[in-house]
PDB file of N, CA and C in Angstrom:
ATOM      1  N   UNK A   1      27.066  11.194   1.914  1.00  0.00           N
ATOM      2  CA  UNK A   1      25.739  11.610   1.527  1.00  0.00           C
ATOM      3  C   UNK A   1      25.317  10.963   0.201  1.00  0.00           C
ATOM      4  N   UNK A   2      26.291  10.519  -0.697  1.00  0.00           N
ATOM      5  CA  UNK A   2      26.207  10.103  -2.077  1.00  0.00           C
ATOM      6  C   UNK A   2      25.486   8.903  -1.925  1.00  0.00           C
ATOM      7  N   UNK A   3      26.008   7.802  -1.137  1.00  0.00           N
ATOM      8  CA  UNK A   3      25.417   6.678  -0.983  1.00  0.00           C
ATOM      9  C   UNK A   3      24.252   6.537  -0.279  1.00  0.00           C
ATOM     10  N   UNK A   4      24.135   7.024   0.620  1.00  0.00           N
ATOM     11  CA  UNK A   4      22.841   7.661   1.585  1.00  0.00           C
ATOM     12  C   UNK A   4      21.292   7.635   0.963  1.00  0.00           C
ATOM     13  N   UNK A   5      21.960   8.964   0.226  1.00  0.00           N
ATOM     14  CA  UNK A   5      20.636   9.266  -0.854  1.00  0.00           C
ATOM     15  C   UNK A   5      19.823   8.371  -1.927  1.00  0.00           C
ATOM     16  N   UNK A   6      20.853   7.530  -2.108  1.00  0.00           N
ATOM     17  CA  UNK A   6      20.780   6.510  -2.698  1.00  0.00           C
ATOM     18  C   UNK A   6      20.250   4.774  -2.337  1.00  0.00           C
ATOM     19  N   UNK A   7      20.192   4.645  -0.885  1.00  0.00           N
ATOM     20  CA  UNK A   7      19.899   3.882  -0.209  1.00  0.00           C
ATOM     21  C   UNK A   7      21.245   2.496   0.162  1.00  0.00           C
ATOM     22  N   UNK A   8      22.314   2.957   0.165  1.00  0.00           N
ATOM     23  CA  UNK A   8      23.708   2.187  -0.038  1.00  0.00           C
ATOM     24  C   UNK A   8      24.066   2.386   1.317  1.00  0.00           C
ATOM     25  N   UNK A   9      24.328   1.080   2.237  1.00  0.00           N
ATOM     26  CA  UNK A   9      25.207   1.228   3.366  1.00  0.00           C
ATOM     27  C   UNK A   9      26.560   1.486   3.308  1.00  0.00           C
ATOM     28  N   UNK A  10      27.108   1.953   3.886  1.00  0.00           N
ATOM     29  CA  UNK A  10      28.305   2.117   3.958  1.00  0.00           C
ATOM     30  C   UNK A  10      29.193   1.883   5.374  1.00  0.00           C
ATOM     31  N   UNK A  11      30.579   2.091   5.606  1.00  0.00           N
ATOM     32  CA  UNK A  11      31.442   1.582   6.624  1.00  0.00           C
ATOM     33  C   UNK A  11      32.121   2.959   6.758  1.00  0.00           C
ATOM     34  N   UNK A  12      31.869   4.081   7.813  1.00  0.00           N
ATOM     35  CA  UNK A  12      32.365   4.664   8.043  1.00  0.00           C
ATOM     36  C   UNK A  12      33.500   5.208   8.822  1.00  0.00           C
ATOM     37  N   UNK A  13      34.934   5.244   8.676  1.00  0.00           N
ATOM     38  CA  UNK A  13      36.157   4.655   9.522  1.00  0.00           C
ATOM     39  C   UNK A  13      36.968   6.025   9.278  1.00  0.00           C
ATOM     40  N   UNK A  14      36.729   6.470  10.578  1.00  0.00           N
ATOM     41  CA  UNK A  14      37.423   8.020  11.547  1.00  0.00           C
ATOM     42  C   UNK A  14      38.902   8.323  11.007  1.00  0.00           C
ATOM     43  N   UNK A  15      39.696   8.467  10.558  1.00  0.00           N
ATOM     44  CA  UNK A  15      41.245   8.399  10.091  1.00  0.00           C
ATOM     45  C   UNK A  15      41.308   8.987  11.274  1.00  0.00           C
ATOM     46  N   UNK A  16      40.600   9.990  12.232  1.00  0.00           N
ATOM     47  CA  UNK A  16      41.472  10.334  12.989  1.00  0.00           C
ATOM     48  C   UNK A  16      41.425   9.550  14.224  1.00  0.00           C
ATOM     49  N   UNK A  17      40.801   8.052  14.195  1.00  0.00           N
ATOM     50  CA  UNK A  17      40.981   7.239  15.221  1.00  0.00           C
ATOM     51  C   UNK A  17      41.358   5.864  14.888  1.00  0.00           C
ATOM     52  N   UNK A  18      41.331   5.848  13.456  1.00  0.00           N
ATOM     53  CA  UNK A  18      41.933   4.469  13.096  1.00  0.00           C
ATOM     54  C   UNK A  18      42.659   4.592  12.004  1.00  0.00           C
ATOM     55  N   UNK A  19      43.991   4.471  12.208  1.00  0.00           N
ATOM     56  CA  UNK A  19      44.522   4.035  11.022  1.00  0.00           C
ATOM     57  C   UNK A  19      44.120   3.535   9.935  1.00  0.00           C
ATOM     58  N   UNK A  20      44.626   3.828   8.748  1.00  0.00           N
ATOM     59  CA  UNK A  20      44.920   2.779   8.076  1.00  0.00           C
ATOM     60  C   UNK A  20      45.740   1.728   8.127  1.00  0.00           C
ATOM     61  N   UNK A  21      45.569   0.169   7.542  1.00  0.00           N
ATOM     62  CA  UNK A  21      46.783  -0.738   7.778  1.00  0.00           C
ATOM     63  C   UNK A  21      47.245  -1.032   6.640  1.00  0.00           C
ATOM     64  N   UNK A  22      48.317  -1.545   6.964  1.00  0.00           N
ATOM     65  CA  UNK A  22      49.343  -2.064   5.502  1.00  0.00           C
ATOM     66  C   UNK A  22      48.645  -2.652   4.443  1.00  0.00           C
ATOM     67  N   UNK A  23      47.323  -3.691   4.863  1.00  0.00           N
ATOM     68  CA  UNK A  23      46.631  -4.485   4.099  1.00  0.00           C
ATOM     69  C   UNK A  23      45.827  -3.548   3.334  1.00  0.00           C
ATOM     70  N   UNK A  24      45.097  -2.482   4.128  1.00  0.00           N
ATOM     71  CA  UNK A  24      43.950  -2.020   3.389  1.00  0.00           C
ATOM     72  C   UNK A  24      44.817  -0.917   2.494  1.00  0.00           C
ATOM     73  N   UNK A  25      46.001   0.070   2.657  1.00  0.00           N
ATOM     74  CA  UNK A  25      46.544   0.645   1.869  1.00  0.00           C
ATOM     75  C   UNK A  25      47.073  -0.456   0.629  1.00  0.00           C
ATOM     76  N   UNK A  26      47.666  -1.710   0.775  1.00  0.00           N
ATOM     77  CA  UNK A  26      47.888  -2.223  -0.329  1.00  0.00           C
ATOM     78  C   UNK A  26      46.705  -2.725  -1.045  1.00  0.00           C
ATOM     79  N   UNK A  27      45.613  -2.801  -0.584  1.00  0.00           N
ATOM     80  CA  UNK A  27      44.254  -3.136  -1.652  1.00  0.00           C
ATOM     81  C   UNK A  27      44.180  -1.849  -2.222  1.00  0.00           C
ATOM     82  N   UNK A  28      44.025  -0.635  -1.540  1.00  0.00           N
ATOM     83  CA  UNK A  28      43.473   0.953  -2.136  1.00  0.00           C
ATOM     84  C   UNK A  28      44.330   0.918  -3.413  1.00  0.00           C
ATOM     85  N   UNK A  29      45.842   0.513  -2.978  1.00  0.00           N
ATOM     86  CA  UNK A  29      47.219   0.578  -4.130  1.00  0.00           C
ATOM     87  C   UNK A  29      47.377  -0.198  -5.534  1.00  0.00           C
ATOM     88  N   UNK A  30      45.790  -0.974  -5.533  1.00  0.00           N
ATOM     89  CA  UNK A  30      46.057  -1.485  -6.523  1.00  0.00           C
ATOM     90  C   UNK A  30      44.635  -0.807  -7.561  1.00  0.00           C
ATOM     91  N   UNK A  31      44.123  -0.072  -7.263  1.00  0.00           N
ATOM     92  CA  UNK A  31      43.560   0.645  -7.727  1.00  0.00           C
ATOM     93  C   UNK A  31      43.527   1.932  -8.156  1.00  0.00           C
ATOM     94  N   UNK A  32      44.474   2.760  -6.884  1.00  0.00           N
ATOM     95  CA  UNK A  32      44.812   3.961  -7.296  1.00  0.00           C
ATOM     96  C   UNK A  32      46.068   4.435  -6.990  1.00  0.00           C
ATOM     97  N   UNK A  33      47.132   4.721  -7.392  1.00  0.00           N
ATOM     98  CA  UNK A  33      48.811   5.028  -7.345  1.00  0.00           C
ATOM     99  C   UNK A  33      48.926   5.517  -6.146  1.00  0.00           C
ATOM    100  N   UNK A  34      49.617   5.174  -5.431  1.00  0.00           N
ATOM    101  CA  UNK A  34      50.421   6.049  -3.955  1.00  0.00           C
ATOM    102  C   UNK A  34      50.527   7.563  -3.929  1.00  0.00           C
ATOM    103  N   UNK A  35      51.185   8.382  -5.087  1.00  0.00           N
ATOM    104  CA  UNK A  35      51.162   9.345  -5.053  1.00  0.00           C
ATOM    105  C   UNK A  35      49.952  10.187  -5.415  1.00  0.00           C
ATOM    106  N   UNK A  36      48.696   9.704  -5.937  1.00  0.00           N
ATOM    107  CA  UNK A  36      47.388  10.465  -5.592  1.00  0.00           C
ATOM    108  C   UNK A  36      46.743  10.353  -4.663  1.00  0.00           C
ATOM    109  N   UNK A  37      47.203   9.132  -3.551  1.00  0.00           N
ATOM    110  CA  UNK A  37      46.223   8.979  -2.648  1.00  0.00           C
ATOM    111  C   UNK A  37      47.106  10.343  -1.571  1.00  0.00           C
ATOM    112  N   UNK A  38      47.962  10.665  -1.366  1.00  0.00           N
ATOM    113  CA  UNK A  38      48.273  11.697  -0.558  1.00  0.00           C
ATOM    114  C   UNK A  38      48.229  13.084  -0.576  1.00  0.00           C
ATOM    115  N   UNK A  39      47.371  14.184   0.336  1.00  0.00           N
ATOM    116  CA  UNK A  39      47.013  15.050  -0.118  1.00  0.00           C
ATOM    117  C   UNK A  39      48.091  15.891  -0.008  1.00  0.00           C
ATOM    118  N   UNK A  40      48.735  16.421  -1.280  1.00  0.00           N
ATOM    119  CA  UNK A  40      49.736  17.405  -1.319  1.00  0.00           C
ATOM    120  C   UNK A  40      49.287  18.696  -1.330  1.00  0.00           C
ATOM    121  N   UNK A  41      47.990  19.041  -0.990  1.00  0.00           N
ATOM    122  CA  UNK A  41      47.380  20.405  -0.642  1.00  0.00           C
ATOM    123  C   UNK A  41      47.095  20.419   0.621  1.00  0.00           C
ATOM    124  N   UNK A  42      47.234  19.512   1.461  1.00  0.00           N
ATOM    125  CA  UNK A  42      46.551  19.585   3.139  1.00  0.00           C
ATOM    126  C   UNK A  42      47.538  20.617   3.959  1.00  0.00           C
ATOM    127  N   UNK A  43      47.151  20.745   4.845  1.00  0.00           N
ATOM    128  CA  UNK A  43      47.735  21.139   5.951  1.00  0.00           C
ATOM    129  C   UNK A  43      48.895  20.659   6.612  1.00  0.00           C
ATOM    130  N   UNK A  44      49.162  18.980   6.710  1.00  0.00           N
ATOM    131  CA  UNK A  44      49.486  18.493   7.317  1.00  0.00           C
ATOM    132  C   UNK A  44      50.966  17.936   6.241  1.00  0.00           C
ATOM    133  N   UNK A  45      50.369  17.989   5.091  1.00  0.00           N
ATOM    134  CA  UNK A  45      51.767  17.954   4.347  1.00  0.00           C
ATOM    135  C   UNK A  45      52.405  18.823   4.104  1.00  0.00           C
ATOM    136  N   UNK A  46      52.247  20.025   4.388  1.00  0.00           N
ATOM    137  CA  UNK A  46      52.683  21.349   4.569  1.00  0.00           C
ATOM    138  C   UNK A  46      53.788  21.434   5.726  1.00  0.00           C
ATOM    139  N   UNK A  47      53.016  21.286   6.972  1.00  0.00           N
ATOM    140  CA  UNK A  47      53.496  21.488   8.265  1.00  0.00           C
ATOM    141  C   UNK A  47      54.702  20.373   8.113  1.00  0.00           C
ATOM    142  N   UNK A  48      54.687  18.919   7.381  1.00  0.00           N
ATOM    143  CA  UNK A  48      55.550  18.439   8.112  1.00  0.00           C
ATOM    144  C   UNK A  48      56.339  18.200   7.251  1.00  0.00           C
ATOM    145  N   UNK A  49      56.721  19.544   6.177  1.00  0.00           N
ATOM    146  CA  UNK A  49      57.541  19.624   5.061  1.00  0.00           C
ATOM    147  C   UNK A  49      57.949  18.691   3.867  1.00  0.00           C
ATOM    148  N   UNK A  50      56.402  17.677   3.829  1.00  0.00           N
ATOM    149  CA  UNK A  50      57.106  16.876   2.729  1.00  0.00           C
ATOM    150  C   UNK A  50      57.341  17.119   1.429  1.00  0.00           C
ATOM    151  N   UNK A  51      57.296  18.088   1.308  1.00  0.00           N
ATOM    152  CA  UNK A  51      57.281  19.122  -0.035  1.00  0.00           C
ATOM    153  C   UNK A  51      59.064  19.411  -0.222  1.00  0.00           C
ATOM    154  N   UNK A  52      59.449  19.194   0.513  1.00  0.00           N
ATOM    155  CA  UNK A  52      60.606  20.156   0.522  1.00  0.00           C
ATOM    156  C   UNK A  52      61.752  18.682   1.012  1.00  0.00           C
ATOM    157  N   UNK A  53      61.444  17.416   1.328  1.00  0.00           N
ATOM    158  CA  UNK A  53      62.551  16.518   2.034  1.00  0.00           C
ATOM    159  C   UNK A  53      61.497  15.175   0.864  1.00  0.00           C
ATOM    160  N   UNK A  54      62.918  14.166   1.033  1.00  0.00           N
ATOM    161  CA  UNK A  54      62.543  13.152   0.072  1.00  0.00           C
ATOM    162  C   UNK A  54      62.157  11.900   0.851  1.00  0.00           C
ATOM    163  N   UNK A  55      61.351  11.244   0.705  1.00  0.00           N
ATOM    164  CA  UNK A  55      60.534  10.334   1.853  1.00  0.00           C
ATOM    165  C   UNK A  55      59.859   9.287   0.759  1.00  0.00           C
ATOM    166  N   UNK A  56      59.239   8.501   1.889  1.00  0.00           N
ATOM    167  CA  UNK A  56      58.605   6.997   1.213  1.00  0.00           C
ATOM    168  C   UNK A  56      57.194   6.960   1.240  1.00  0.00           C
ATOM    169  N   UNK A  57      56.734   7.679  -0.187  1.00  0.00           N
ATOM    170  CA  UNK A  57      54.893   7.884   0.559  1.00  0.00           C
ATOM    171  C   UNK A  57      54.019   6.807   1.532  1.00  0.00           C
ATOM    172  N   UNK A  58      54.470   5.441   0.811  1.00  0.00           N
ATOM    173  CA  UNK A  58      53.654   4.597   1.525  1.00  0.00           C
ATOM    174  C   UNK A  58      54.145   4.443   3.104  1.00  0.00           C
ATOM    175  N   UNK A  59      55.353   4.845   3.523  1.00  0.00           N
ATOM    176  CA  UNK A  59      55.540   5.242   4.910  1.00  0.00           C
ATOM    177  C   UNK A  59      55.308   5.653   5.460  1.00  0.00           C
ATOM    178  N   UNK A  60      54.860   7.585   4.804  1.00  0.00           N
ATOM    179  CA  UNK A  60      54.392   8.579   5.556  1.00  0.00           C
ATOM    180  C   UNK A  60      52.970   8.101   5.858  1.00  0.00           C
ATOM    181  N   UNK A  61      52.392   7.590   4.705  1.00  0.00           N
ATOM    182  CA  UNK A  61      50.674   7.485   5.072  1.00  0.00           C
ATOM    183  C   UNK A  61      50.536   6.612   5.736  1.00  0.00           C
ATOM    184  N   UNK A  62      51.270   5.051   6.224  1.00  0.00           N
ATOM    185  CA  UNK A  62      51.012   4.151   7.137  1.00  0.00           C
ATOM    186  C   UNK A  62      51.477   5.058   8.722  1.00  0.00           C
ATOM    187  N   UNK A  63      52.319   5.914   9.136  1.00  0.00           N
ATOM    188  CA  UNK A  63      52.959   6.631   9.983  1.00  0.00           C
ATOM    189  C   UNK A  63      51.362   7.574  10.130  1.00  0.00           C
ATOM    190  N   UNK A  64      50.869   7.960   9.394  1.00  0.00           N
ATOM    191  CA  UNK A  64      49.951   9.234   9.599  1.00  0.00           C
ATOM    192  C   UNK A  64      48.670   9.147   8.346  1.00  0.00           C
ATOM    193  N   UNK A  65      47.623   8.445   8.547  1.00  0.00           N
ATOM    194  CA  UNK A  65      46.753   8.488   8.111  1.00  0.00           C
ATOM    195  C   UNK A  65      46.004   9.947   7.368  1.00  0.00           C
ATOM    196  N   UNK A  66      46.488  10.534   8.273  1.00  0.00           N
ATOM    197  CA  UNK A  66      45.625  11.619   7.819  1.00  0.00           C
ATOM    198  C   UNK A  66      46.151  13.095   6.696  1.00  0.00           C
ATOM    199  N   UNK A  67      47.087  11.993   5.692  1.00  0.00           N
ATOM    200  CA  UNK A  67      47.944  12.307   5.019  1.00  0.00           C
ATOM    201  C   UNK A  67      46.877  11.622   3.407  1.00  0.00           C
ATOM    202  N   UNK A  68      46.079  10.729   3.701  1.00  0.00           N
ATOM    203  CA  UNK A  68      45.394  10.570   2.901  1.00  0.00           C
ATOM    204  C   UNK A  68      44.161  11.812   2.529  1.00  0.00           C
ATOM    205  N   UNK A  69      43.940  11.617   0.951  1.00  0.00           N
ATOM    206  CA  UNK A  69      42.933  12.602   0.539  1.00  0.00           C
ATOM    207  C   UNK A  69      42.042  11.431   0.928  1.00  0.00           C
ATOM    208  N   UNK A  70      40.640  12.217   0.580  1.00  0.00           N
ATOM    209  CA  UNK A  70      39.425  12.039   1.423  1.00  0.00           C
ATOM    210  C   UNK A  70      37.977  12.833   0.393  1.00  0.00           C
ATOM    211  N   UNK A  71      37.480  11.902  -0.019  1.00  0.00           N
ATOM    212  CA  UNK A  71      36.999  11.146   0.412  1.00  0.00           C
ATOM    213  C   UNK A  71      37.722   9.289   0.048  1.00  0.00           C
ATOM    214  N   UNK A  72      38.166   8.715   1.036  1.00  0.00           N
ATOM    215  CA  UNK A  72      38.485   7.681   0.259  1.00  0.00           C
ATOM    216  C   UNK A  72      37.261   6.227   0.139  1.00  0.00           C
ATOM    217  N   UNK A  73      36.928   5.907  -0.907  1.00  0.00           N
ATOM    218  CA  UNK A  73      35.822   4.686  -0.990  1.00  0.00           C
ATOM    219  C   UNK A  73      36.665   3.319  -1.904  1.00  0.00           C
ATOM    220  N   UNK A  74      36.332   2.780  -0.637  1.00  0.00           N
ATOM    221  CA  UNK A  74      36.585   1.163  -1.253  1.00  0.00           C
ATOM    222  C   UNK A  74      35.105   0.438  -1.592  1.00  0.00           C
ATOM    223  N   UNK A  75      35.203  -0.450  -2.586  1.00  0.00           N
ATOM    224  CA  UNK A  75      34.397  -1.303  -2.975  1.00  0.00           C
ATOM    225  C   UNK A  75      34.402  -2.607  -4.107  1.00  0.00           C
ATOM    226  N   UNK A  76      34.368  -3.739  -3.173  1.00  0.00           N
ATOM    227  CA  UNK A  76      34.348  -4.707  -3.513  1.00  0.00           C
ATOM    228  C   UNK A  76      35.972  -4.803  -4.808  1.00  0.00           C
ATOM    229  N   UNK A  77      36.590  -4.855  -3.927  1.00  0.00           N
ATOM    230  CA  UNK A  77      38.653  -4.655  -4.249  1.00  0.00           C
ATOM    231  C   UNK A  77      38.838  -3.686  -5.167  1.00  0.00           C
ATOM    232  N   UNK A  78      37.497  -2.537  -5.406  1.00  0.00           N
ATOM    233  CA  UNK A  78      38.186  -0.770  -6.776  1.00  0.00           C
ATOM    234  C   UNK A  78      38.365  -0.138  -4.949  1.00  0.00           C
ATOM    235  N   UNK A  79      38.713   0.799  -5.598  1.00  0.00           N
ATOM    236  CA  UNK A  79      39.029   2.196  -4.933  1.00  0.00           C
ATOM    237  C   UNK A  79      38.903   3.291  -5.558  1.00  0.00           C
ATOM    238  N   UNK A  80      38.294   4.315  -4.926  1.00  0.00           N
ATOM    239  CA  UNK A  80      38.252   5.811  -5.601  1.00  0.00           C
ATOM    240  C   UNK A  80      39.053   6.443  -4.350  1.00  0.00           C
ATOM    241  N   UNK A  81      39.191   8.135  -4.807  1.00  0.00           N
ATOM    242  CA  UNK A  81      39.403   8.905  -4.071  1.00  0.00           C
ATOM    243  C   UNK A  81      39.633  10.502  -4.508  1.00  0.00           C
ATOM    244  N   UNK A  82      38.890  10.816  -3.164  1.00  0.00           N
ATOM    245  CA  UNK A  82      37.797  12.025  -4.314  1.00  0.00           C
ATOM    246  C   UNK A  82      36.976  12.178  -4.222  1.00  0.00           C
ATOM    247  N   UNK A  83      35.807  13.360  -5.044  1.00  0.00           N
ATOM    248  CA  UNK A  83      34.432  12.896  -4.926  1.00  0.00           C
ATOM    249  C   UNK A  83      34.442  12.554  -6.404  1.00  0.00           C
ATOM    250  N   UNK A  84      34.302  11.239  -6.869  1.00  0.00           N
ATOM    251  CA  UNK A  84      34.022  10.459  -7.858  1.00  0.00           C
ATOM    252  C   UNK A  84      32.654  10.100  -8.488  1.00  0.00           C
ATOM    253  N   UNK A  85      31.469  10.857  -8.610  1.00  0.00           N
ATOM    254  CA  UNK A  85      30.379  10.342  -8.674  1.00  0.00           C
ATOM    255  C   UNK A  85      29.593   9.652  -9.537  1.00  0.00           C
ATOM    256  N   UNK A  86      30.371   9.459 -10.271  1.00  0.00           N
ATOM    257  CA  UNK A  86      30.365   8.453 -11.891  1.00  0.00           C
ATOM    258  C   UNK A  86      30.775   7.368 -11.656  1.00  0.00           C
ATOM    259  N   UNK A  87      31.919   6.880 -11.321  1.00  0.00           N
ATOM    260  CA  UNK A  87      32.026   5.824 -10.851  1.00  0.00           C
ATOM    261  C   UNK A  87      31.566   5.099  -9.901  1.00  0.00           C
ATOM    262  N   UNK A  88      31.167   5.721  -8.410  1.00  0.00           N
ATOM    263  CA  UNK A  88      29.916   5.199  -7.269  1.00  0.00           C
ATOM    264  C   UNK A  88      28.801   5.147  -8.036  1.00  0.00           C
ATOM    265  N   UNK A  89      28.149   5.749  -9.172  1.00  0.00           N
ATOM    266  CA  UNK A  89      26.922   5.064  -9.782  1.00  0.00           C
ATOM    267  C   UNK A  89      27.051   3.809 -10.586  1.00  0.00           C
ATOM    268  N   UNK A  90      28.143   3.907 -11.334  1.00  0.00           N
ATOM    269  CA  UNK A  90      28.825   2.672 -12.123  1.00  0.00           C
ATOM    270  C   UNK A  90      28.811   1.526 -10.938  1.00  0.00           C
ATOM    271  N   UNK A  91      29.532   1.631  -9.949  1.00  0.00           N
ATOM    272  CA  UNK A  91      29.164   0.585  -8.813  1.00  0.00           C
ATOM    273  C   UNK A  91      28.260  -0.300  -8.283  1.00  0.00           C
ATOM    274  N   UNK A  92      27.163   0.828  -7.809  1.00  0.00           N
ATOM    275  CA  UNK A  92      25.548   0.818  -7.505  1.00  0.00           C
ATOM    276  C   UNK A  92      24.898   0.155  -8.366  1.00  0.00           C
ATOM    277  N   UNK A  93      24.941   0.517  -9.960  1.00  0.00           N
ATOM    278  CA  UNK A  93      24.383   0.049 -10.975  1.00  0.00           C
ATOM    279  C   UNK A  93      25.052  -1.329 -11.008  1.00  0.00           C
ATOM    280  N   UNK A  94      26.077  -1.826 -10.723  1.00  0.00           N
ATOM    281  CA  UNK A  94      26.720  -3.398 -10.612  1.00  0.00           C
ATOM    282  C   UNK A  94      26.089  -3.848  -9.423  1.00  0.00           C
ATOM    283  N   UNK A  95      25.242  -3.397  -8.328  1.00  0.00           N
ATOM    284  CA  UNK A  95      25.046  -4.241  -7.232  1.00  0.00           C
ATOM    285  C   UNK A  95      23.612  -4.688  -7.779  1.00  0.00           C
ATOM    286  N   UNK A  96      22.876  -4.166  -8.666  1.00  0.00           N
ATOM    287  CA  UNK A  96      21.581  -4.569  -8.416  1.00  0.00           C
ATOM    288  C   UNK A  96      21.156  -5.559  -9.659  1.00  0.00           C
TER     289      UNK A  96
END
């Protein structure tokens, strides 16, 4: 809706029908650390005990997308994730 309102196209991509790939997690990774991009409050990291067993984040999230927090925005090689709305204006304000 942030970009929307704003008149900004965007690329909207389902996690629950497309993965993420190795490439686009290692671009997100150079912007924002592995261990914030995974939501350690979800549901799904709950259920599948990664709280409690020792694992390879960037494994679990290539294995299961939907291990990523959300909102995630790429742009032009930054990354946020979150609702960040200072920085998507900082952006916007660089496109024009």
């Amino acid at each position: 809706r942030f970009f929307s309102e704003r008149g900004v196209a965007v690329h909207f991509v389902d996690l629950n029908v497309k993965a993420i790939s190795k490439g686009e997690l290692e671009s997100v990774e150079r912007s924002v650390p592995l261990e914030e991009l995974m939501d350690k409050e979800g549901r799904l990291y709950e259920k599948m005990n990664l709280k409690y067993i020792s694992h390879d984040v960037k494994e679990k999230i290539l294995e299961n997308s939907l291990l990523l927090k959300t909102p995630l925005v790429r742009f032009s090689g930054k990354a946020t994730v979150g609702y960040t709305p200072d920085t998507w204006a900082e952006w916007i304000k660089g496109m024009q």
